[in-house]
N, C-alpha and C. Protein backbone atom coordinates (compact mmCIF):
# COMPACT_ATOMS: atom_id res chain seq x y z
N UNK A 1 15.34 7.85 11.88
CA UNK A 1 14.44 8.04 10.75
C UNK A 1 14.62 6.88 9.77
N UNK A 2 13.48 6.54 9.39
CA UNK A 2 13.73 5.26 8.19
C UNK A 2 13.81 5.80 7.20
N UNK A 3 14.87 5.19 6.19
CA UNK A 3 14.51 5.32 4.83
C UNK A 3 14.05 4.32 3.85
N UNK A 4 12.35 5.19 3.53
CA UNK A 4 11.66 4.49 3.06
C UNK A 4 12.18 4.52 1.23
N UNK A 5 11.93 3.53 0.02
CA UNK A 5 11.76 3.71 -1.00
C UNK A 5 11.30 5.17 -2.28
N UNK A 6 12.23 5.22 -3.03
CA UNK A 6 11.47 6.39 -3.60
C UNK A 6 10.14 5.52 -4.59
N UNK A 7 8.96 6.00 -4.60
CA UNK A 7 7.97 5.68 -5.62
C UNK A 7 7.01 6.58 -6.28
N UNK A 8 6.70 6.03 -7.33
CA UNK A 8 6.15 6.38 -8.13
C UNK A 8 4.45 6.77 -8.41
N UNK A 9 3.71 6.45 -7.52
CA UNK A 9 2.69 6.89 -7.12
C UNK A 9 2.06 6.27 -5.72
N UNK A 10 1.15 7.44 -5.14
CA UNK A 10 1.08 7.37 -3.52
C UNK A 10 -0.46 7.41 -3.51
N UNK A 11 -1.01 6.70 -2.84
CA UNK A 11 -2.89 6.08 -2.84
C UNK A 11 -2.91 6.68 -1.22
N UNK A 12 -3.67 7.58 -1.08
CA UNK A 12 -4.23 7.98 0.82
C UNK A 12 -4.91 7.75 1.01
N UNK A 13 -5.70 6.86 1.56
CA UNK A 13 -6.78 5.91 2.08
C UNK A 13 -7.38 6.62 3.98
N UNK A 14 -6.56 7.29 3.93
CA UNK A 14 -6.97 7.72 5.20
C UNK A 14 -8.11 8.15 5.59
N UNK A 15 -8.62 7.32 6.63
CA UNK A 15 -10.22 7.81 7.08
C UNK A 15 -11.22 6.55 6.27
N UNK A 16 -10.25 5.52 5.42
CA UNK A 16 -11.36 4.85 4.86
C UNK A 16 -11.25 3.54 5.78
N UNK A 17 -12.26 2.76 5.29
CA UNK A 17 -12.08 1.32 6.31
C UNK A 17 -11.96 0.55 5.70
N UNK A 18 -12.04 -1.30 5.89
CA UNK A 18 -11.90 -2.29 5.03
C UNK A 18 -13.59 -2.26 4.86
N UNK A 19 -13.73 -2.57 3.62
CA UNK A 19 -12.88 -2.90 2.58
C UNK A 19 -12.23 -1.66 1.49
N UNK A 20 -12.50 -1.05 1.84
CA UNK A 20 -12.30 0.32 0.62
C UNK A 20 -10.86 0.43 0.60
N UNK A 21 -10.07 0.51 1.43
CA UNK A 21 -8.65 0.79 1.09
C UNK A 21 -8.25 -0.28 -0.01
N UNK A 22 -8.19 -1.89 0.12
CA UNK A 22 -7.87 -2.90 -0.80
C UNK A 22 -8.52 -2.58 -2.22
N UNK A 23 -10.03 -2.17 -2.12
CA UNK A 23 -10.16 -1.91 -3.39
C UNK A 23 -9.69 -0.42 -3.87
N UNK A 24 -9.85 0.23 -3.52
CA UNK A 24 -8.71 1.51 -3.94
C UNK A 24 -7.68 1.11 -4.84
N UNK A 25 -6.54 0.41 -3.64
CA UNK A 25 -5.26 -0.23 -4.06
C UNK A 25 -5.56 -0.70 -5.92
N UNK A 26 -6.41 -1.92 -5.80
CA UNK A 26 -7.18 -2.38 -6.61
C UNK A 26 -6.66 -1.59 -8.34
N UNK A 27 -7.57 -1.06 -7.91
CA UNK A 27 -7.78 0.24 -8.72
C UNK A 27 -6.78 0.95 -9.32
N UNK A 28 -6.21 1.53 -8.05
CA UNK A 28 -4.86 2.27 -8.76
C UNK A 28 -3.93 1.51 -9.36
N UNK A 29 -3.28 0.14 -8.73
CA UNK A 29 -2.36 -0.53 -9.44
C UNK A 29 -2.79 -1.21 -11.12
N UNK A 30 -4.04 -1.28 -11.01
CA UNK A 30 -4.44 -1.13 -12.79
C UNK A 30 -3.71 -0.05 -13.82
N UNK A 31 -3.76 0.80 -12.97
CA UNK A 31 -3.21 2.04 -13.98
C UNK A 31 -1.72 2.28 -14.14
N UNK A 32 -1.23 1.61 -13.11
CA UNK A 32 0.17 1.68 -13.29
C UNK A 32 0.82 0.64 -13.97
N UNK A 33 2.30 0.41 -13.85
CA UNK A 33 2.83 -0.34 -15.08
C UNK A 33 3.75 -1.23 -14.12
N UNK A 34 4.24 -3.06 -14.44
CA UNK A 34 5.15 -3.56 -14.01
C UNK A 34 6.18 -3.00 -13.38
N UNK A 35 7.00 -3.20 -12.55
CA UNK A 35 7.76 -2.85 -11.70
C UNK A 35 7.53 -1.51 -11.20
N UNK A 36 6.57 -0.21 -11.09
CA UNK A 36 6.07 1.09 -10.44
C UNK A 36 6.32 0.47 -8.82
N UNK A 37 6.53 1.45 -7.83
CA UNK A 37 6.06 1.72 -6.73
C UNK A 37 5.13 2.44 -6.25
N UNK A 38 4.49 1.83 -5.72
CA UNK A 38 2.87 2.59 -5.14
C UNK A 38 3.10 2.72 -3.21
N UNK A 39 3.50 4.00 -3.00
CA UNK A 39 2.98 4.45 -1.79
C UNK A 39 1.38 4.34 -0.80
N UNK A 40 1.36 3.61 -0.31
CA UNK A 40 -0.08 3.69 0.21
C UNK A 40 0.31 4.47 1.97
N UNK A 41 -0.59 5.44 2.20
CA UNK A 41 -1.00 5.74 3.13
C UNK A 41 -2.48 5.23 3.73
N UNK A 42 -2.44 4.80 5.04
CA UNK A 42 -3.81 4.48 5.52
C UNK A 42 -3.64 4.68 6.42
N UNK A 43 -5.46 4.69 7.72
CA UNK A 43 -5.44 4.87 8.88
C UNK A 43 -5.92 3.50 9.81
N UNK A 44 -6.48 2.59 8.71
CA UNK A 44 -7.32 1.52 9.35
C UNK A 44 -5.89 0.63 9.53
N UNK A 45 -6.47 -0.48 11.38
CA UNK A 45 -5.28 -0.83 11.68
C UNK A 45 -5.87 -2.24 10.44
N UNK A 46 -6.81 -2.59 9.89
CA UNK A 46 -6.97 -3.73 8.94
C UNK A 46 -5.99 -3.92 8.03
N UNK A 47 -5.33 -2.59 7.86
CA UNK A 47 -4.63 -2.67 6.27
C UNK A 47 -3.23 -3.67 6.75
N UNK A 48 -2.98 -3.56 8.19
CA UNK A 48 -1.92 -4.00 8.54
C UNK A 48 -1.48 -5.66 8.06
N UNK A 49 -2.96 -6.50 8.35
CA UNK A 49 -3.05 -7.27 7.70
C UNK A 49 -3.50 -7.30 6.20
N UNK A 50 -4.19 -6.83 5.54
CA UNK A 50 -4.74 -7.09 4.17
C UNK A 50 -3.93 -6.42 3.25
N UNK A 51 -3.54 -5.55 3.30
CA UNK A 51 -2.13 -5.04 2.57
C UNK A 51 -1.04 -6.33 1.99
N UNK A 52 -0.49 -6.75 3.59
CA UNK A 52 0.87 -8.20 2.56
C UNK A 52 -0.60 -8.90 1.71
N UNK A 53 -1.53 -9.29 2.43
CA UNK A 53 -2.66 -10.76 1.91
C UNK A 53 -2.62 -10.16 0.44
N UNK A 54 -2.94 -9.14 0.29
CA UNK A 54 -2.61 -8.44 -1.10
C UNK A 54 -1.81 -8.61 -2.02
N UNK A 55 -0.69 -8.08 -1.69
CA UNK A 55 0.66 -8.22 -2.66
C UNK A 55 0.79 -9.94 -2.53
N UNK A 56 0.72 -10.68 -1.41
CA UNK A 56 1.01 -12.27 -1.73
C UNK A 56 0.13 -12.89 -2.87
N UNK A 57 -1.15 -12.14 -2.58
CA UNK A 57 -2.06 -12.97 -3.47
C UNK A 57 -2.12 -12.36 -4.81
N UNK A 58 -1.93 -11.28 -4.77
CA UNK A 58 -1.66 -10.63 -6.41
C UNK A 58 -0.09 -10.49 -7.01
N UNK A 59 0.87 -10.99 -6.24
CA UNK A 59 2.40 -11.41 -6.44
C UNK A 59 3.38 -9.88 -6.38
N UNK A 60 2.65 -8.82 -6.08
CA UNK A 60 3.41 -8.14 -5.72
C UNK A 60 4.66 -7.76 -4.65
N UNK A 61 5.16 -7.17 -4.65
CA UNK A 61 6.93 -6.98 -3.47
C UNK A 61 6.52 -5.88 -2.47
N UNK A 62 5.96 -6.10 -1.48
CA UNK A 62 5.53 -5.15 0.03
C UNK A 62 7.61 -5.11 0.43
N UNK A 63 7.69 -3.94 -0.11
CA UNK A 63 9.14 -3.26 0.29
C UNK A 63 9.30 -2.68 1.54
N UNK A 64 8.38 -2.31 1.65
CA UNK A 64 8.35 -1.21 3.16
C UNK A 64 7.28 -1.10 3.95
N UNK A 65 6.74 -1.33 5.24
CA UNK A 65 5.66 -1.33 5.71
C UNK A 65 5.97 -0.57 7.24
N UNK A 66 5.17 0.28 7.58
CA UNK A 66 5.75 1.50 9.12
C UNK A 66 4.29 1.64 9.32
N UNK A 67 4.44 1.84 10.85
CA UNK A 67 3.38 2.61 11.49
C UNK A 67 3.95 3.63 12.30
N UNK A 68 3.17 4.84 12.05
CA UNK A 68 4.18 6.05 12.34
C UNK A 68 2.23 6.80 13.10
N UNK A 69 2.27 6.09 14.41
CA UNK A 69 1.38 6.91 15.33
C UNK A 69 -0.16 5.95 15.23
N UNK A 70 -1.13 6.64 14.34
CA UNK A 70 -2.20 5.83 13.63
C UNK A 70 -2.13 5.93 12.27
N UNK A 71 -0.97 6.37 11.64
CA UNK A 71 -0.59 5.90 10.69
C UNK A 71 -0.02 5.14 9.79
N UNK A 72 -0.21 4.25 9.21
CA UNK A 72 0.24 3.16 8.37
C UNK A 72 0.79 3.76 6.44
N UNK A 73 2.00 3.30 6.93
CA UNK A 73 2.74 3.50 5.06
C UNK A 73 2.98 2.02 5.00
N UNK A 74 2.58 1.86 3.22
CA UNK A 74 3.42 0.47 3.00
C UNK A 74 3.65 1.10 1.47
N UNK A 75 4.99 0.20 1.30
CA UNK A 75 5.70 0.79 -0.21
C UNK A 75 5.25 -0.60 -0.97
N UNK A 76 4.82 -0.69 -1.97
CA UNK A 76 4.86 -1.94 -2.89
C UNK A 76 5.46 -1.88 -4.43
N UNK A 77 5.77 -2.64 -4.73
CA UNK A 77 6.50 -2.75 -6.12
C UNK A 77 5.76 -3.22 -6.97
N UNK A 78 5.39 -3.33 -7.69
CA UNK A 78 4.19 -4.06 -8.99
C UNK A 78 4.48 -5.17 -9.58
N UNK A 79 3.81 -6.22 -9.86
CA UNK A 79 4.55 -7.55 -10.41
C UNK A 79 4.24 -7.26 -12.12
């Protein structure tokens, strides 16, 4: 069993496709505050890539990233 990060809020994207999960993300990390962890759940295998393209390009810390079946978790930290 991995142990993933404890965080502070969790985004479920499941069932959505690209582009909607990134802007979701988008979205929610507005509302949160410097250093938060944001749980994302998704089902699209896209996020696999656009998820890090994400945090690299918006400077956030991708802590944890699993695929658990057709499911995708990634933990991020907030810059």
């Amino acid at each position: 069993m991995v142990n993933f990060p404890d965080f502070d809020a969790e985004l479920d994207t499941s069932g959505l496709y690209c582009p909607e999960p990134i802007m979701l993300m988008h979205n929610r990390v507005r509302d949160m505050t410097s250093g938060s962890i944001l749980k994302i759940i998704a089902t699209d295998p896209a996020t696999t890539r656009d998820v890090p393209k994400f945090c690299n390009f918006l400077g956030h810390e991708l802590l944890a990233q699993s695929e658990e079946g057709e499911t995708y978790l990634y933990f991020i930290r907030l810059q």
